[in-house]
C-alpha atoms as a PDB file:
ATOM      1  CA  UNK A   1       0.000   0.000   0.000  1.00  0.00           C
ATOM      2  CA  UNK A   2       1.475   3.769  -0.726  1.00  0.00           C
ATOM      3  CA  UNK A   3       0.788   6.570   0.623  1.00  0.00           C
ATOM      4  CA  UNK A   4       0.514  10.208  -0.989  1.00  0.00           C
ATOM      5  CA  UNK A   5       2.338  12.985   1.098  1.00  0.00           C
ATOM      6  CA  UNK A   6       0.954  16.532   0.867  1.00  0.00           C
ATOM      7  CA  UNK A   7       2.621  19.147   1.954  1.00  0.00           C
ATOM      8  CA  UNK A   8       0.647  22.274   1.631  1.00  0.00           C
ATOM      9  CA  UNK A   9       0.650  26.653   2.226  1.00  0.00           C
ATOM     10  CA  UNK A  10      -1.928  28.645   2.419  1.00  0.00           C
ATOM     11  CA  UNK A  11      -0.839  31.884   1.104  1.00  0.00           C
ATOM     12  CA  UNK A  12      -4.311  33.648   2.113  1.00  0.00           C
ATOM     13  CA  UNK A  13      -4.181  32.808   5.867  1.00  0.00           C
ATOM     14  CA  UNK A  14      -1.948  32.886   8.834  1.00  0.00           C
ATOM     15  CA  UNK A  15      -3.093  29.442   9.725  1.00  0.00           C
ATOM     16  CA  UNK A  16      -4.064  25.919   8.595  1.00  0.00           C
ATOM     17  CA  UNK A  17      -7.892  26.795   9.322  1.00  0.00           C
ATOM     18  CA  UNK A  18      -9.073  27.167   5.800  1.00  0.00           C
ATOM     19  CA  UNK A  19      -6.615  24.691   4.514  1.00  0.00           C
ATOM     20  CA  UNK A  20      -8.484  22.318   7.052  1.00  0.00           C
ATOM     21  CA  UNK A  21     -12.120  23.591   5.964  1.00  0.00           C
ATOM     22  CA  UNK A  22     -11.264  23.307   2.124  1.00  0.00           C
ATOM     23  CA  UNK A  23      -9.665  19.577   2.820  1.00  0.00           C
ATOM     24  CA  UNK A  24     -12.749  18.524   4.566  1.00  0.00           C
ATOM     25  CA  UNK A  25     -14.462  19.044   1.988  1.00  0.00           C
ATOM     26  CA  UNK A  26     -13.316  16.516   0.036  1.00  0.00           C
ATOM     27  CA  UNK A  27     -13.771  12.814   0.500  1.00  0.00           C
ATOM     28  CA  UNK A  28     -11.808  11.788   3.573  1.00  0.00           C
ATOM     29  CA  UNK A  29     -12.159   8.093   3.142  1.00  0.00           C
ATOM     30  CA  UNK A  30      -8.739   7.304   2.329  1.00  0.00           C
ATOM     31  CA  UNK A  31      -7.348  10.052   4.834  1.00  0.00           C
ATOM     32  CA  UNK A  32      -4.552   8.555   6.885  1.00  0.00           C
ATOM     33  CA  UNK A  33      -4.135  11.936   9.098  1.00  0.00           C
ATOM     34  CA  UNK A  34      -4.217  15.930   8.466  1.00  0.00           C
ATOM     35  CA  UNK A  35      -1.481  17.159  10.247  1.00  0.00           C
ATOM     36  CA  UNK A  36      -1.079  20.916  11.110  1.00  0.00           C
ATOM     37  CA  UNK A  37       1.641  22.469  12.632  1.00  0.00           C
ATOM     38  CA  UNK A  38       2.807  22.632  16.229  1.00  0.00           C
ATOM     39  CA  UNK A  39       6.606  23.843  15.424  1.00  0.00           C
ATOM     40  CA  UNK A  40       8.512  23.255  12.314  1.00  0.00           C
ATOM     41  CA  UNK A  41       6.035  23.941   9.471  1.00  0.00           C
ATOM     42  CA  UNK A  42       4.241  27.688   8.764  1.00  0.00           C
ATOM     43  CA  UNK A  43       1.209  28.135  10.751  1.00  0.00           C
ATOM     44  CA  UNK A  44      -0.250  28.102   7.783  1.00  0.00           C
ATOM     45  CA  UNK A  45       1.314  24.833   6.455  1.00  0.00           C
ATOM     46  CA  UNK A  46      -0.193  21.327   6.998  1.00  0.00           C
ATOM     47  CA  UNK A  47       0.665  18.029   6.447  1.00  0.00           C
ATOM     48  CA  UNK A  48      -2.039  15.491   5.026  1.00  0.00           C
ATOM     49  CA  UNK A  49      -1.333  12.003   4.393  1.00  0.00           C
ATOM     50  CA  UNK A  50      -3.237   9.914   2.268  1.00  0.00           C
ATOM     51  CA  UNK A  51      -3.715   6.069   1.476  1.00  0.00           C
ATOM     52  CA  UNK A  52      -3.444   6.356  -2.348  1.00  0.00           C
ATOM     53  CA  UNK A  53      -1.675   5.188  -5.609  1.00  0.00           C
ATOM     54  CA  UNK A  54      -2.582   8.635  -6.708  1.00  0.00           C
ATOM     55  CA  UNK A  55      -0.011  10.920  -8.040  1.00  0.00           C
ATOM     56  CA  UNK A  56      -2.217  14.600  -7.780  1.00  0.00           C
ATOM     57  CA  UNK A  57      -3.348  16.214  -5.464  1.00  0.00           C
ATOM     58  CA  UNK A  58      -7.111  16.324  -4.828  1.00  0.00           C
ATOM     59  CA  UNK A  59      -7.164  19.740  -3.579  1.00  0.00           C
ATOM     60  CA  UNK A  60      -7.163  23.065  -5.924  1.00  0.00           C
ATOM     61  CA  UNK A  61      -7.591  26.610  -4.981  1.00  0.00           C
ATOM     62  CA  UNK A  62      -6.840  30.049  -5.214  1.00  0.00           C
ATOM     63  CA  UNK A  63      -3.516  30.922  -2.698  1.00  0.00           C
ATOM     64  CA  UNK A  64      -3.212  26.964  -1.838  1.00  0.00           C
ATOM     65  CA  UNK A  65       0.315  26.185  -2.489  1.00  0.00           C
ATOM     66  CA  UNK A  66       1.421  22.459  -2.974  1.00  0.00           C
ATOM     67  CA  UNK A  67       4.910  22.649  -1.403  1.00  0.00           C
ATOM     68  CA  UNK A  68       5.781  19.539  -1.998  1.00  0.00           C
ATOM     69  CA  UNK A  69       4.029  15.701  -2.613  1.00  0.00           C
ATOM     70  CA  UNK A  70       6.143  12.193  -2.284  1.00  0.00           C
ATOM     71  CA  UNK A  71       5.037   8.857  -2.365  1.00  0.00           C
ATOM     72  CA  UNK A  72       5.718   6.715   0.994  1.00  0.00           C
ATOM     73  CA  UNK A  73       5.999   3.255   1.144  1.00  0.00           C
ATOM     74  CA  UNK A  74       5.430   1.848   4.526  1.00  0.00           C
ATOM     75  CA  UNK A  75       8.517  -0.531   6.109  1.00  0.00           C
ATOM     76  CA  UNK A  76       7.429  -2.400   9.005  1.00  0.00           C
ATOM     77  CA  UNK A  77       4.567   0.205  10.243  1.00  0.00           C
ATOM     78  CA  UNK A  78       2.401   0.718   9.813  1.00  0.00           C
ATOM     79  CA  UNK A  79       0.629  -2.491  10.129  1.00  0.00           C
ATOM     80  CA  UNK A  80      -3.094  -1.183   9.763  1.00  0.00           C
ATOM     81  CA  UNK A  81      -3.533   1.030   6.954  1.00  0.00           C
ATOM     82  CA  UNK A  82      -6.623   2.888   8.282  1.00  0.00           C
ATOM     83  CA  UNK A  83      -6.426   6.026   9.487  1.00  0.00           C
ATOM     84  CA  UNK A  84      -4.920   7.702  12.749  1.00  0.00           C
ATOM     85  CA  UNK A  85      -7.713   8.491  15.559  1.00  0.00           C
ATOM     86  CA  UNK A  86      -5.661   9.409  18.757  1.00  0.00           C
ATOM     87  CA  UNK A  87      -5.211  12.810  19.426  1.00  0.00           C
ATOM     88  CA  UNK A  88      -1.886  14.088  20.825  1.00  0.00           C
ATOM     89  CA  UNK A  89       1.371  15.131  19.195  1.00  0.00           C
ATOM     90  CA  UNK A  90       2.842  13.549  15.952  1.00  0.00           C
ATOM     91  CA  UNK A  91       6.899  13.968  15.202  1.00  0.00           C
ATOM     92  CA  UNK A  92       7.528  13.567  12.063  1.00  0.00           C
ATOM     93  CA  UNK A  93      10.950  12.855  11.796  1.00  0.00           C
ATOM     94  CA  UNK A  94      13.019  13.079   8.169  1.00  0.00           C
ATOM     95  CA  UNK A  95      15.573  11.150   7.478  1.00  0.00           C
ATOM     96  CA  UNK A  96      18.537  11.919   5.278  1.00  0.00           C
ATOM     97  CA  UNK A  97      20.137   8.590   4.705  1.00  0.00           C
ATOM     98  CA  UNK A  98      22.076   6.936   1.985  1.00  0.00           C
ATOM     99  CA  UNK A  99      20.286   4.059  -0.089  1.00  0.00           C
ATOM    100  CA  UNK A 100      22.303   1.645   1.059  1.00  0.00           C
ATOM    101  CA  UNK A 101      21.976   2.255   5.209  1.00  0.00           C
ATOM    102  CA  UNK A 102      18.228   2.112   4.612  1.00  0.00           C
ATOM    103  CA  UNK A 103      17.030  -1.757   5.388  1.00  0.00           C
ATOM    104  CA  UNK A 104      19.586  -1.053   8.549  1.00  0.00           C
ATOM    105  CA  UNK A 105      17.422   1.552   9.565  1.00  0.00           C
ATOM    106  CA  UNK A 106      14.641  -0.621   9.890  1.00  0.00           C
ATOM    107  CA  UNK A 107      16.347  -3.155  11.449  1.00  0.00           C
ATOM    108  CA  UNK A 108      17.578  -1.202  14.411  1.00  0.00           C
ATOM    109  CA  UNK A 109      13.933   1.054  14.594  1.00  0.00           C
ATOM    110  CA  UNK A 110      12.136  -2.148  14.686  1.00  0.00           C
ATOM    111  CA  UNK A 111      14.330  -3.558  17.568  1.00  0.00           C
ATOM    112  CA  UNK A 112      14.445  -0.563  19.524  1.00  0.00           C
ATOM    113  CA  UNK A 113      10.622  -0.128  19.410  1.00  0.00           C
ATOM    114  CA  UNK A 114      10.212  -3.642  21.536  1.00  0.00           C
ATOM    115  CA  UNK A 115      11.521  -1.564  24.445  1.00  0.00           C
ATOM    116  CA  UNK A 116      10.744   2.061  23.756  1.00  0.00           C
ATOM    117  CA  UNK A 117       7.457   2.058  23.708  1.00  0.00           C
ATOM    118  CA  UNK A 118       6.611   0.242  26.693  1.00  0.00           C
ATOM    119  CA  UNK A 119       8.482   2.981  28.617  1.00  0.00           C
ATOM    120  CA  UNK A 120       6.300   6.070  27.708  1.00  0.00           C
ATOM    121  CA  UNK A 121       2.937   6.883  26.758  1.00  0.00           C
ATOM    122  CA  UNK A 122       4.052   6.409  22.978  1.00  0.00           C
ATOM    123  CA  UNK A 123       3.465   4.393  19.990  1.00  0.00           C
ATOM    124  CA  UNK A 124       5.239   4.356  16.157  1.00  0.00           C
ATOM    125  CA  UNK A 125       2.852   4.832  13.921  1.00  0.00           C
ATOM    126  CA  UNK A 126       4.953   4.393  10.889  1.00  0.00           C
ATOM    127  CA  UNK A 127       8.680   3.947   9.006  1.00  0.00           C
ATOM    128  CA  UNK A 128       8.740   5.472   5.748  1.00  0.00           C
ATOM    129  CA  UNK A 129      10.570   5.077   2.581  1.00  0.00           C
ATOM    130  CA  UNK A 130      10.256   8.269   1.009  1.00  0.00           C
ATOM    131  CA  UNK A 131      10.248   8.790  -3.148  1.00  0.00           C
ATOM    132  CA  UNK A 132      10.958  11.272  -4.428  1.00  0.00           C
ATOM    133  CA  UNK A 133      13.456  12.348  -1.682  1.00  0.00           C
ATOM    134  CA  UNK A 134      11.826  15.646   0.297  1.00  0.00           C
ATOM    135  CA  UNK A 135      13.288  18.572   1.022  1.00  0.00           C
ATOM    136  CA  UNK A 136      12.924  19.823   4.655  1.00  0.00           C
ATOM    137  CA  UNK A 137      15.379  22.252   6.048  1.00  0.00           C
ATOM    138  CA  UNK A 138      17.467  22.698   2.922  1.00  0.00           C
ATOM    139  CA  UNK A 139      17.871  18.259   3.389  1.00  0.00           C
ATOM    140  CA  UNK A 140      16.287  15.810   1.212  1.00  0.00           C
ATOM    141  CA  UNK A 141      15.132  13.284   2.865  1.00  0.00           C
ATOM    142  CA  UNK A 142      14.437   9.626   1.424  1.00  0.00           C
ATOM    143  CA  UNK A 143      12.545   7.982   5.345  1.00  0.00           C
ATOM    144  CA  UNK A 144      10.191   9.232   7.524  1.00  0.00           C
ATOM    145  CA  UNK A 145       9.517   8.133  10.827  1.00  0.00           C
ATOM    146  CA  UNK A 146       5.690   9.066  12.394  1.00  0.00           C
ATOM    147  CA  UNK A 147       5.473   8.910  15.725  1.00  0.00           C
ATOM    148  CA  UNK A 148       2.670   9.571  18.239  1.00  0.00           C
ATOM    149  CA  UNK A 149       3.004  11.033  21.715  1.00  0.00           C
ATOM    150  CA  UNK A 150      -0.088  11.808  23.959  1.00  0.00           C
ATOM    151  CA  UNK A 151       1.640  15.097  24.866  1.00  0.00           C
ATOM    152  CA  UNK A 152       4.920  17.310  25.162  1.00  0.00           C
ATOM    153  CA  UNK A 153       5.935  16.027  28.212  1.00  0.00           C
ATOM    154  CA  UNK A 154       6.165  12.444  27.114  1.00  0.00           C
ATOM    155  CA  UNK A 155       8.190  13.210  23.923  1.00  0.00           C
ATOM    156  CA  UNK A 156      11.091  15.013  26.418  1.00  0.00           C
ATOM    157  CA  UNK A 157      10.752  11.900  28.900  1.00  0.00           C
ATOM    158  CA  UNK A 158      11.493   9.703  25.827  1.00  0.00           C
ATOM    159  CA  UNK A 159      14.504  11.833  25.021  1.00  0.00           C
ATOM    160  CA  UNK A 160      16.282   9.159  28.010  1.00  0.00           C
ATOM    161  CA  UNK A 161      14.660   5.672  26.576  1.00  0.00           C
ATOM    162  CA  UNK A 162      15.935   2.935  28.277  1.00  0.00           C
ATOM    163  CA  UNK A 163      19.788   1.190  27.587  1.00  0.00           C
ATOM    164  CA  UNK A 164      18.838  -1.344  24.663  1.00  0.00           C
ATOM    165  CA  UNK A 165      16.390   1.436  22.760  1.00  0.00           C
ATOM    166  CA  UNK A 166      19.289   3.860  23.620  1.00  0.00           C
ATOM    167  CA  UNK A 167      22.265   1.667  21.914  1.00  0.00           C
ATOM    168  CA  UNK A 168      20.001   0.645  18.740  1.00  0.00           C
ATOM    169  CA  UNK A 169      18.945   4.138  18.632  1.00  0.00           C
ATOM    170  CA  UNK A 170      22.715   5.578  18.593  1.00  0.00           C
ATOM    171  CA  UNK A 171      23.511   2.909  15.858  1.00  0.00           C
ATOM    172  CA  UNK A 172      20.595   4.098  14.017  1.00  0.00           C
ATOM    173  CA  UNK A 173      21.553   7.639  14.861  1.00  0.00           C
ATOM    174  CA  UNK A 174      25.324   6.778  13.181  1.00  0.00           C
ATOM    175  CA  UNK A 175      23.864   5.627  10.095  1.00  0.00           C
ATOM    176  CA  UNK A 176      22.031   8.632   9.353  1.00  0.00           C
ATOM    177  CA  UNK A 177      23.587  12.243   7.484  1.00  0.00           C
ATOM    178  CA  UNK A 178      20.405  14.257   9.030  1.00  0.00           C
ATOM    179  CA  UNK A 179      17.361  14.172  10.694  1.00  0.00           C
ATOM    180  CA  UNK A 180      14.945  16.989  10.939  1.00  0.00           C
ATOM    181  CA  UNK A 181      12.049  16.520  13.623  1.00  0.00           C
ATOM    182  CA  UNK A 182       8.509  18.518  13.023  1.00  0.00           C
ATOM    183  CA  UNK A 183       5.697  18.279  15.980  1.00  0.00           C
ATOM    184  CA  UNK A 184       2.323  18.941  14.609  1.00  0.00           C
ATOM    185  CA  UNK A 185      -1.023  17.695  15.814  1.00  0.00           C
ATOM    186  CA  UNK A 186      -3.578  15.433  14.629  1.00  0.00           C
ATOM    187  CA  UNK A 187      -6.931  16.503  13.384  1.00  0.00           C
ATOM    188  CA  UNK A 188      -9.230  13.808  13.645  1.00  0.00           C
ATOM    189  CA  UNK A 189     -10.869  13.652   9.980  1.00  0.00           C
ATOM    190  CA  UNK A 190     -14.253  12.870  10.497  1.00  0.00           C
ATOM    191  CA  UNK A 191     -14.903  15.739  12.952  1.00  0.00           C
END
């Protein structure tokens, strides 16, 4: 299953609220989560994943800028392909990493996710391979890790995971030339 990647501006507003109003609009069946910004992105940027094949985005209008649009291809999350319900914070973390470090990646994400999780209120939602590469921060990216927090405070207590997350983390960490973190917040589609 791929997923479509929409990065989008609204050059009319100061924030995601009419990006959110025009998107709802739309049919949000295949929505896998509209993402708006906590820090990171514009206040008037949004992210807005979709389950699709489909290579255009559904969304046209006056002062709507499509930054950007990749196709992901999910590694070992996410499992379901339905879409995200839980409110709280979602990092998405970009990955700059050569081709060949990328089935490594996995690897060690996979294996430290067996013991981070269990340690905060926390789950993965889903590992990435990104095409084509995206450019956040002046880095293109080829992976992108999604991962949910219920708040603030349990993203800075997972800064300290425990010693086996820590050392697979590290490796991972090692294997990487950049990663750019963005917090935004899930907006729960059918509301």
């Amino acid at each position: 299953m791929d997923y479509q990647l929409f990065h989008l501006k609204d050059h009319r507003h100061s924030s995601s609220i009419h990006l959110l109003e025009l998107i709802r609009t739309l049919d949000l069946a295949s929505s896998w989560g509209i993402f708006p910004a906590l820090f990171g992105l514009g206040t008037n940027e949004l992210y807005w994943l979709v389950l699709s094949k489909e290579t255009v985005c559904p969304l046209q209008s006056d002062g709507i800028q499509l930054i950007s649009q990749s196709t992901l291809r999910p590694t070992v999350r996410p499992e379901v392909h339905e879409s995200r319900q839980k409110p709280g914070i979602y990092v998405f973390r970009w990955f700059e990493v050569a081709d060949q470090h990328v089935d490594q990646v996995v690897k060690l994400s996979g294996e430290a996710w067996e013991t981070f999780e269990g340690g905060f209120d926390t789950e993965v939602q889903g590992l990435f391979t990104v095409s084509p590469a995206m450019q956040v921060a002046q880095v293109a990216c080829g992976m992108l890790l999604v991962t949910w927090y219920r708040d603030l405070s349990v993203w800075q207590d997972s800064r300290a995971p425990d010693p086996e997350a820590m050392k697979r983390f590290t490796a991972r960490q090692a294997l990487l030339n950049s990663a750019v973190p963005i917090a935004t917040r899930l907006v729960i589609a059918d509301v």
